[in-house]
C-alpha atoms as a PDB file:
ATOM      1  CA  UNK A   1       8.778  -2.238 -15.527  1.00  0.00           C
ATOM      2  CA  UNK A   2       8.720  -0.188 -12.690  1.00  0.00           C
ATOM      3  CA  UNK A   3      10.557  -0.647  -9.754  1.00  0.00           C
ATOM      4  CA  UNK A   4       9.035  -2.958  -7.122  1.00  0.00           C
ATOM      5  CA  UNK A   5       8.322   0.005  -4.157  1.00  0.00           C
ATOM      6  CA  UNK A   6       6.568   2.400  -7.085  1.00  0.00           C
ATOM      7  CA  UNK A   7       3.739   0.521  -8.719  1.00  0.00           C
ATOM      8  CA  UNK A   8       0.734   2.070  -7.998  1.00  0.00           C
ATOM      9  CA  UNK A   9      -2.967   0.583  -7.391  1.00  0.00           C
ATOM     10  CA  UNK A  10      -3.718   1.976 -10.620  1.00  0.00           C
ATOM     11  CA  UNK A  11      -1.183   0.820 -12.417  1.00  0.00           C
ATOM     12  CA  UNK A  12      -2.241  -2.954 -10.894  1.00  0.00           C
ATOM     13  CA  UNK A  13      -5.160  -2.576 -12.401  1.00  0.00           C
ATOM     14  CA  UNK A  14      -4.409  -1.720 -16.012  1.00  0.00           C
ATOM     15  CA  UNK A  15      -1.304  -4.580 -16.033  1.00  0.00           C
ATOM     16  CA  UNK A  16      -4.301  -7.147 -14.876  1.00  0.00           C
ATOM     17  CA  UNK A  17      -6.755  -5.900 -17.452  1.00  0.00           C
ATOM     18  CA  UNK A  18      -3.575  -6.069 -20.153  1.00  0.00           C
ATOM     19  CA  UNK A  19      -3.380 -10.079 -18.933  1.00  0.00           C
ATOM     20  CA  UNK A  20      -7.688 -10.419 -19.215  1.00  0.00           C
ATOM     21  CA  UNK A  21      -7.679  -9.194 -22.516  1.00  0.00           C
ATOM     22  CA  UNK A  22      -4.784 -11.142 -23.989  1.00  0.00           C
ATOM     23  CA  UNK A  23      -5.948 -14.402 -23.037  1.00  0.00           C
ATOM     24  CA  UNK A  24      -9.694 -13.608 -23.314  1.00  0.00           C
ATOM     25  CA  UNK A  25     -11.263 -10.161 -24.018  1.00  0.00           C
ATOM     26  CA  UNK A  26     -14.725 -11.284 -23.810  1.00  0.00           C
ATOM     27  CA  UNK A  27     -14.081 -11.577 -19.942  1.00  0.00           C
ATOM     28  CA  UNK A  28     -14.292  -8.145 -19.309  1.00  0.00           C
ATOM     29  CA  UNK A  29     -17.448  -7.646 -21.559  1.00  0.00           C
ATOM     30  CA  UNK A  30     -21.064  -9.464 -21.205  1.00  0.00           C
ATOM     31  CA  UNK A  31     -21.858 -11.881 -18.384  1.00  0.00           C
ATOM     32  CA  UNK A  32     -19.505 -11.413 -15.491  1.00  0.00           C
ATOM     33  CA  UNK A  33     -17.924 -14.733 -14.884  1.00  0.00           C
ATOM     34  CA  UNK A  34     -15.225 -16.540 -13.006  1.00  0.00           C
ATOM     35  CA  UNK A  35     -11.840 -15.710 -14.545  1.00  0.00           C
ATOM     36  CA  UNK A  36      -9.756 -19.569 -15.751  1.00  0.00           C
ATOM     37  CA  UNK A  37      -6.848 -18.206 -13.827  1.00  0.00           C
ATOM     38  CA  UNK A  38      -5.088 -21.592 -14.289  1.00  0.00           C
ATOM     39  CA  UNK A  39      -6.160 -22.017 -17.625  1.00  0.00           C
ATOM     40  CA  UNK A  40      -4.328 -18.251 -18.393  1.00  0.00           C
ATOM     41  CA  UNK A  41      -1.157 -19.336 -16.076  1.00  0.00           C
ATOM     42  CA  UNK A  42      -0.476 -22.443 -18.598  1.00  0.00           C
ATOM     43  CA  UNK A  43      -1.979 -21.324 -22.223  1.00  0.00           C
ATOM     44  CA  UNK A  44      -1.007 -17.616 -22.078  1.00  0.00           C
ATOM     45  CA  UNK A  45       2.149 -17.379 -20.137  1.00  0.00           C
ATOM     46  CA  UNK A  46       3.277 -20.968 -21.082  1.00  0.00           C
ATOM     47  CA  UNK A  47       4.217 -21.903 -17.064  1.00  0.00           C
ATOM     48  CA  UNK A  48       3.471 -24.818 -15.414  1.00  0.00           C
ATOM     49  CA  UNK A  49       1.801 -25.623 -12.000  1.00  0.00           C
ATOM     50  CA  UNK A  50       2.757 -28.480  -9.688  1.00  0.00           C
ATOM     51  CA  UNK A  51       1.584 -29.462  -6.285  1.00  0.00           C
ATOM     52  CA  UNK A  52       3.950 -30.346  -3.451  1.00  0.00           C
ATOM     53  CA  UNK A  53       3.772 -29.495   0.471  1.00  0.00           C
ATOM     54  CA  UNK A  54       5.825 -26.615   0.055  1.00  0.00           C
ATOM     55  CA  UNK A  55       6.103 -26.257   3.834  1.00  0.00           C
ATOM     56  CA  UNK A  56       5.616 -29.069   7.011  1.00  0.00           C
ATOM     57  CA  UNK A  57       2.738 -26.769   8.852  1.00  0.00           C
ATOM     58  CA  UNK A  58       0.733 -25.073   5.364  1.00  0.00           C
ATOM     59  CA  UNK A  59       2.361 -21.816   6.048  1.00  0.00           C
ATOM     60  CA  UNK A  60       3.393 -21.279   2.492  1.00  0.00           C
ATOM     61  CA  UNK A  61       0.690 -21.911   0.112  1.00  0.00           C
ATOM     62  CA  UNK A  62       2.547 -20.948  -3.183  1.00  0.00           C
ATOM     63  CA  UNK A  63       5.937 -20.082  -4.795  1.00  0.00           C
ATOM     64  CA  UNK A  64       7.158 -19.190  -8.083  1.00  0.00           C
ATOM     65  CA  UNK A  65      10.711 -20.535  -9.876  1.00  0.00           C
ATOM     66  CA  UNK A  66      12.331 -17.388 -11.615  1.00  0.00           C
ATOM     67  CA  UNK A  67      14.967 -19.238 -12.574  1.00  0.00           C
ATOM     68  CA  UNK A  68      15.730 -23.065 -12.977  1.00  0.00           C
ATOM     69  CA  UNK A  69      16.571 -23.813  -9.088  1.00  0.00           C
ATOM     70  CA  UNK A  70      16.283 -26.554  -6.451  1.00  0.00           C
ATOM     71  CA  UNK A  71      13.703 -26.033  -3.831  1.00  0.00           C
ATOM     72  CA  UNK A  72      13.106 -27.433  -0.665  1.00  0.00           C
ATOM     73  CA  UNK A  73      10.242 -29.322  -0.513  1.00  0.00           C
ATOM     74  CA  UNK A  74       8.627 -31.437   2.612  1.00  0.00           C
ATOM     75  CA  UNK A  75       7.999 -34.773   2.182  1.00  0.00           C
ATOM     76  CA  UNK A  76       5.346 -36.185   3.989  1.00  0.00           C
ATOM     77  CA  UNK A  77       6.077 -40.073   3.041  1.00  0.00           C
ATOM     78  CA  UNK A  78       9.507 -39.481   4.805  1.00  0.00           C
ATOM     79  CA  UNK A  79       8.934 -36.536   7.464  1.00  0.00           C
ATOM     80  CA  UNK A  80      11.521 -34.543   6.092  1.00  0.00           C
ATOM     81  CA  UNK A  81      12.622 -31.632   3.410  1.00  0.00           C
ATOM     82  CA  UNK A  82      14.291 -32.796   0.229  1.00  0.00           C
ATOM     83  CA  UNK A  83      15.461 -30.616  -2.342  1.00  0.00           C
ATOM     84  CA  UNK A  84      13.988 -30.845  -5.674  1.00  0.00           C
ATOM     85  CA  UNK A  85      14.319 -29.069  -8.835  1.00  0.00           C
ATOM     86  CA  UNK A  86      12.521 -26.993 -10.935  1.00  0.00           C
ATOM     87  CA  UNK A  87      12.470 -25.491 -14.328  1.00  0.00           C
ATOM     88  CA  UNK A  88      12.313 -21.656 -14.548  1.00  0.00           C
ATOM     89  CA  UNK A  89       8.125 -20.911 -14.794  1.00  0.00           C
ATOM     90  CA  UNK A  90       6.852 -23.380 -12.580  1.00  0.00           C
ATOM     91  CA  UNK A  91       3.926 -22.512 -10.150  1.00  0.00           C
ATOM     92  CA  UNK A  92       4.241 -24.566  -6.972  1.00  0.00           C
ATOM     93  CA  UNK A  93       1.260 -25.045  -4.999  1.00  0.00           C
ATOM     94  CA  UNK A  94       0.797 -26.236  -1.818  1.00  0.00           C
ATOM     95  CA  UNK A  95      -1.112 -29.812  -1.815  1.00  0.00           C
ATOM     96  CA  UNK A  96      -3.575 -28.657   0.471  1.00  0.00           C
ATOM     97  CA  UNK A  97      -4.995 -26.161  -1.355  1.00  0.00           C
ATOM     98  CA  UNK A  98      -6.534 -29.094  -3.584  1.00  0.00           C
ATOM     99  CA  UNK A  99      -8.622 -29.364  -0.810  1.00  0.00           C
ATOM    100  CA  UNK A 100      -9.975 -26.155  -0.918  1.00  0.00           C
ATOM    101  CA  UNK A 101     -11.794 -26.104  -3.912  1.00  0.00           C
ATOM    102  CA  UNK A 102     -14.852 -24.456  -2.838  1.00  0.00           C
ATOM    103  CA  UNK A 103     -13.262 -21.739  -0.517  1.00  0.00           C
ATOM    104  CA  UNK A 104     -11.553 -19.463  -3.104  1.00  0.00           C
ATOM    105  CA  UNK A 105      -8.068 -20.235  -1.634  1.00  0.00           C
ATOM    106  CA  UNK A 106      -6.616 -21.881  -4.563  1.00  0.00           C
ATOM    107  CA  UNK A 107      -7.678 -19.864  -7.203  1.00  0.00           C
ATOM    108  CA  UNK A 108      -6.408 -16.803  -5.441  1.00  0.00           C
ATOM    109  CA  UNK A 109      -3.015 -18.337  -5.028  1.00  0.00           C
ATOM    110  CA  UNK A 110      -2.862 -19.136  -8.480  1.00  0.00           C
ATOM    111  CA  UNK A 111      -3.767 -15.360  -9.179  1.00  0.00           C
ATOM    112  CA  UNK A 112      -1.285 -14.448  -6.284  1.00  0.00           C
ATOM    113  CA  UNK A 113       1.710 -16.556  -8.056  1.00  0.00           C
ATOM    114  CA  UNK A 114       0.714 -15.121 -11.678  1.00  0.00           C
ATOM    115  CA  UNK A 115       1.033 -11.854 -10.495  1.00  0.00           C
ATOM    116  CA  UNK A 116       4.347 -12.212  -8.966  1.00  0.00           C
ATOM    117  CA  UNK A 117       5.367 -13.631 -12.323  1.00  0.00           C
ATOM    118  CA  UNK A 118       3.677 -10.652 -14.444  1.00  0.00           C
ATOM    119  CA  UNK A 119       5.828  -8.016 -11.935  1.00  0.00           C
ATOM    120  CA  UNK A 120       8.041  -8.661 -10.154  1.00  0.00           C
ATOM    121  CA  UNK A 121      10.911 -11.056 -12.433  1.00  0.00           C
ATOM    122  CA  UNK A 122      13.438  -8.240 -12.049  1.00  0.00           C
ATOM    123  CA  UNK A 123      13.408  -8.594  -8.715  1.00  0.00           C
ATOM    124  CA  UNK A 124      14.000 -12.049  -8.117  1.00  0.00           C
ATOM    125  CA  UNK A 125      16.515 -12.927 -10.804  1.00  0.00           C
ATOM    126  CA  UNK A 126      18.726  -9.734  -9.412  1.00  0.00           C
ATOM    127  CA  UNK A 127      18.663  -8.068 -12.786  1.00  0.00           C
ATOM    128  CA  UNK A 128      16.750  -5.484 -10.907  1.00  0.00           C
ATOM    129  CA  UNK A 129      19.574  -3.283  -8.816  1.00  0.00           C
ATOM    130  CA  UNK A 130      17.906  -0.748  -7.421  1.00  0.00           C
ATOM    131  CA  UNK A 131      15.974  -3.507  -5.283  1.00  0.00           C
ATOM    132  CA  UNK A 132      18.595  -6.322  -5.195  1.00  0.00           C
ATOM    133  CA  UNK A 133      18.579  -5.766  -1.356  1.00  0.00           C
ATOM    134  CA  UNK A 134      14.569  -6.542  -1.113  1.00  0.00           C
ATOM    135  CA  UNK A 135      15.208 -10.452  -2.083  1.00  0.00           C
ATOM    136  CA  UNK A 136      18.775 -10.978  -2.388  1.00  0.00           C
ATOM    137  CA  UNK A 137      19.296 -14.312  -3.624  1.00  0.00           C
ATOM    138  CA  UNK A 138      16.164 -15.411  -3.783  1.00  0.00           C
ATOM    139  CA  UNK A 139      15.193 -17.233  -6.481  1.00  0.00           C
ATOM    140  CA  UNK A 140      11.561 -17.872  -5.580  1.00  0.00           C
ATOM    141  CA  UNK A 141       8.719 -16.178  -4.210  1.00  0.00           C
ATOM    142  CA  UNK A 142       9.200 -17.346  -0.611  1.00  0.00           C
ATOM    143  CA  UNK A 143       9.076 -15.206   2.719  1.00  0.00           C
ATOM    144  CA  UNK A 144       9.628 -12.100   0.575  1.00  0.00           C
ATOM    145  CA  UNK A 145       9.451  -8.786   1.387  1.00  0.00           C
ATOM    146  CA  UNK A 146       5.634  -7.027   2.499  1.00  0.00           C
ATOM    147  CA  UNK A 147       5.681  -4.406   0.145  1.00  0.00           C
ATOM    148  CA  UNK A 148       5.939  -7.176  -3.006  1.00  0.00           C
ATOM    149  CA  UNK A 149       3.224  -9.473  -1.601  1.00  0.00           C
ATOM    150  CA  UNK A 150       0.785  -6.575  -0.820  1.00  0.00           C
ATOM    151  CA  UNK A 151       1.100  -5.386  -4.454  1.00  0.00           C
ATOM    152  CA  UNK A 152       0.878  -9.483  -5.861  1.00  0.00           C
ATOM    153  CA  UNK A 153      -2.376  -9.291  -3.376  1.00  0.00           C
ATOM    154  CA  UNK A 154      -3.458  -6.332  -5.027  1.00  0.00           C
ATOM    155  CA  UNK A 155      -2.618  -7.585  -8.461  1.00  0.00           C
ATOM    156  CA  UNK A 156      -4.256 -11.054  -7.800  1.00  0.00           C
ATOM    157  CA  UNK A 157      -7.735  -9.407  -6.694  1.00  0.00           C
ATOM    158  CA  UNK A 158      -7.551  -7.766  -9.784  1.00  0.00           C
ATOM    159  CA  UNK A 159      -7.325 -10.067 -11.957  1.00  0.00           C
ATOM    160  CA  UNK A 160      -9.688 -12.694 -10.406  1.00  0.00           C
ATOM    161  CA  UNK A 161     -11.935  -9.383  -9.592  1.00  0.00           C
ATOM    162  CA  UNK A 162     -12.183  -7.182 -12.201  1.00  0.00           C
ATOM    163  CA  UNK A 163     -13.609  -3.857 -11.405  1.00  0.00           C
ATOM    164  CA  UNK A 164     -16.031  -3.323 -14.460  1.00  0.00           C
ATOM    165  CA  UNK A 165     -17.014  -6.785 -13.634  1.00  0.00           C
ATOM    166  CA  UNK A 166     -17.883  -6.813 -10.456  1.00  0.00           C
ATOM    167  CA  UNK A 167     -19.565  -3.358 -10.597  1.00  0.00           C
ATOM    168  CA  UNK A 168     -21.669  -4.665 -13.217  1.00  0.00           C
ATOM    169  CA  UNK A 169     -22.305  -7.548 -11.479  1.00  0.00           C
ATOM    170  CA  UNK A 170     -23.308  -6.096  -8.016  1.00  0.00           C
ATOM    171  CA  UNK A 171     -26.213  -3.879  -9.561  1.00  0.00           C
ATOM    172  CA  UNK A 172     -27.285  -6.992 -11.224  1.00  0.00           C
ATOM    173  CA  UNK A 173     -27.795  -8.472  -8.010  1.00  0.00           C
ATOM    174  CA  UNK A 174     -28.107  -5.994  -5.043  1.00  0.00           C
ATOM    175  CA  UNK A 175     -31.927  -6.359  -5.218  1.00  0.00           C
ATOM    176  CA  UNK A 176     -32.456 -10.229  -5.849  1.00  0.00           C
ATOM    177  CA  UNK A 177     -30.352 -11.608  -2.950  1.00  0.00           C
ATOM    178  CA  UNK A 178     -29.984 -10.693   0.617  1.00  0.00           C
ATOM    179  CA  UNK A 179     -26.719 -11.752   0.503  1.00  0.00           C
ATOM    180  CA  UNK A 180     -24.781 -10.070  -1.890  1.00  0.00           C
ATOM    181  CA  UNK A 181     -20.870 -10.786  -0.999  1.00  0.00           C
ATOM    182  CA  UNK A 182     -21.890 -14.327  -1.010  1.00  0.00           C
ATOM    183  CA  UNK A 183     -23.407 -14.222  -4.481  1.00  0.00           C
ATOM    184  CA  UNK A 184     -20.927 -12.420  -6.016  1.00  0.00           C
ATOM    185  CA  UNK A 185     -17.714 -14.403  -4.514  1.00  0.00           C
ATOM    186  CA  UNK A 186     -19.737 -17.654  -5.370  1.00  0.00           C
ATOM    187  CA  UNK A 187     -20.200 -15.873  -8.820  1.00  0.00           C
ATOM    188  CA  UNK A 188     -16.305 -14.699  -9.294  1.00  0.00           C
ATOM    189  CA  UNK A 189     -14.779 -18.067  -7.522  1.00  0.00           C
ATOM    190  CA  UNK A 190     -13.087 -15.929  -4.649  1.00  0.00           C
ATOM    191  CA  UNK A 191     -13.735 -16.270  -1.282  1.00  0.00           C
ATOM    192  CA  UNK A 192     -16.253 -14.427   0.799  1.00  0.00           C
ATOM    193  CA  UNK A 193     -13.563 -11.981   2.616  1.00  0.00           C
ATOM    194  CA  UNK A 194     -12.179 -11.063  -0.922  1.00  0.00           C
ATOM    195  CA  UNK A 195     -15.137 -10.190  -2.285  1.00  0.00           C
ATOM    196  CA  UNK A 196     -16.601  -8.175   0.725  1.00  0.00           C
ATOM    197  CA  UNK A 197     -12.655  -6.634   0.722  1.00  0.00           C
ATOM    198  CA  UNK A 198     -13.319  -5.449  -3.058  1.00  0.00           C
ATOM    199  CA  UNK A 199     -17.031  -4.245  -2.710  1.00  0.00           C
ATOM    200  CA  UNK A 200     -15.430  -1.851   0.080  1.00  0.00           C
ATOM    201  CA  UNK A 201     -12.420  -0.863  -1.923  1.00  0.00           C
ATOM    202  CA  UNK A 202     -14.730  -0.090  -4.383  1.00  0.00           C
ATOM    203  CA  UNK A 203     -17.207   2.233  -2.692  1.00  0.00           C
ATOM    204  CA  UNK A 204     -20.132  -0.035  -3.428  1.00  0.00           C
ATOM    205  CA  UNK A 205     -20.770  -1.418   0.329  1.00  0.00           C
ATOM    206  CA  UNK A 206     -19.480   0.219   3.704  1.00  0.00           C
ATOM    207  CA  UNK A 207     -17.496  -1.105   6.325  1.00  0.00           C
ATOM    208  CA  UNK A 208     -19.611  -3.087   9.029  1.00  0.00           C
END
């Protein structure tokens, strides 16, 4: 694996077509579809996801355990942080984000945590010297540095967005709906603002 500061958009994209076609190659053929990102986080890399309130004011929305650690955890019965342990491979996830079904955040999260997982191990069990300084001691993907999240964004749009997929799937629709980002984030279970985000990345609408 490359080091953290060096992978390239490219390279994103081929490591999040790798983890499409292990767990299901037909996703990247025929009907464009939502991708199961859970579904992949638990049957094809064997980790878990639980929901706490990782944070008091929903600033942090997800975290991932690199290695079996105690985390700090609000608790809202008691109005206070607690620390709580976790096995190495657990996916934390904010409880509020099971109220956000419908709005793409969740999903893209889970995407968001997976990627982290898929990359970015080196650096956060410190086996990875040449970036030890980027996370220190840290253990879990919390407040990290903005280099690492931008690529585990860019990793995470891949994977919930392929671009075969959606490329396939905007000609399919430019001329039946007036409102294409809607259609196709409704159609790919992301939100709105990724979608329109990825149709401009991708050269197939312009900026406003």
């Amino acid at each position: 694996m490359q080091n953290a500061s060096f992978i390239s958009a490219v390279t994103l994209e081929a490591i999040a077509r790798k983890a499409i076609k292990d767990y299901d190659p037909s996703l990247l053929q025929g009907c464009p579809r939502a991708i199961p990102v859970e579904d992949m986080i638990e049957k094809q890399y064997g980790l878990s996801i639980e929901y706490q309130y990782i944070r008091n004011n929903g600033r942090i929305l997800g975290a991932t355990v690199f290695e079996d650690d105690y985390v700090p955890i609000f608790e809202n019965e008691i109005g206070k942080y607690n620390l709580v342990k976790f096995k190495r491979g657990t996916i934390i996830l904010d409880a509020s984000l099971l109220q956000c079904h419908g709005d793409g955040r969740l999903r893209f999260t889970c995407a968001h945590e997976l990627a982290h997982w898929l990359i970015h191990q080196k650096i956060y069990s410190g086996t990875d010297n040449n970036v030890a300084e980027m996370a220190k001691t840290v253990k879990k993907s919390i407040d990290t540095n903005p280099a690492i999240e931008w690529q585990a964004d860019k990793l995470s749009s891949s994977i919930l967005m392929p671009n075969g997929q959606v490329k396939i799937a905007f000609y399919r629709n430019k001329d039946k709906t007036q409102d294409i980002i809607k259609a196709l984030a409704e159609q790919f279970g992301v939100s709105k603002q990724a979608m329109k985000i990825k149709l401009i990345e991708r050269k197939l609408i312009t900026k406003p």
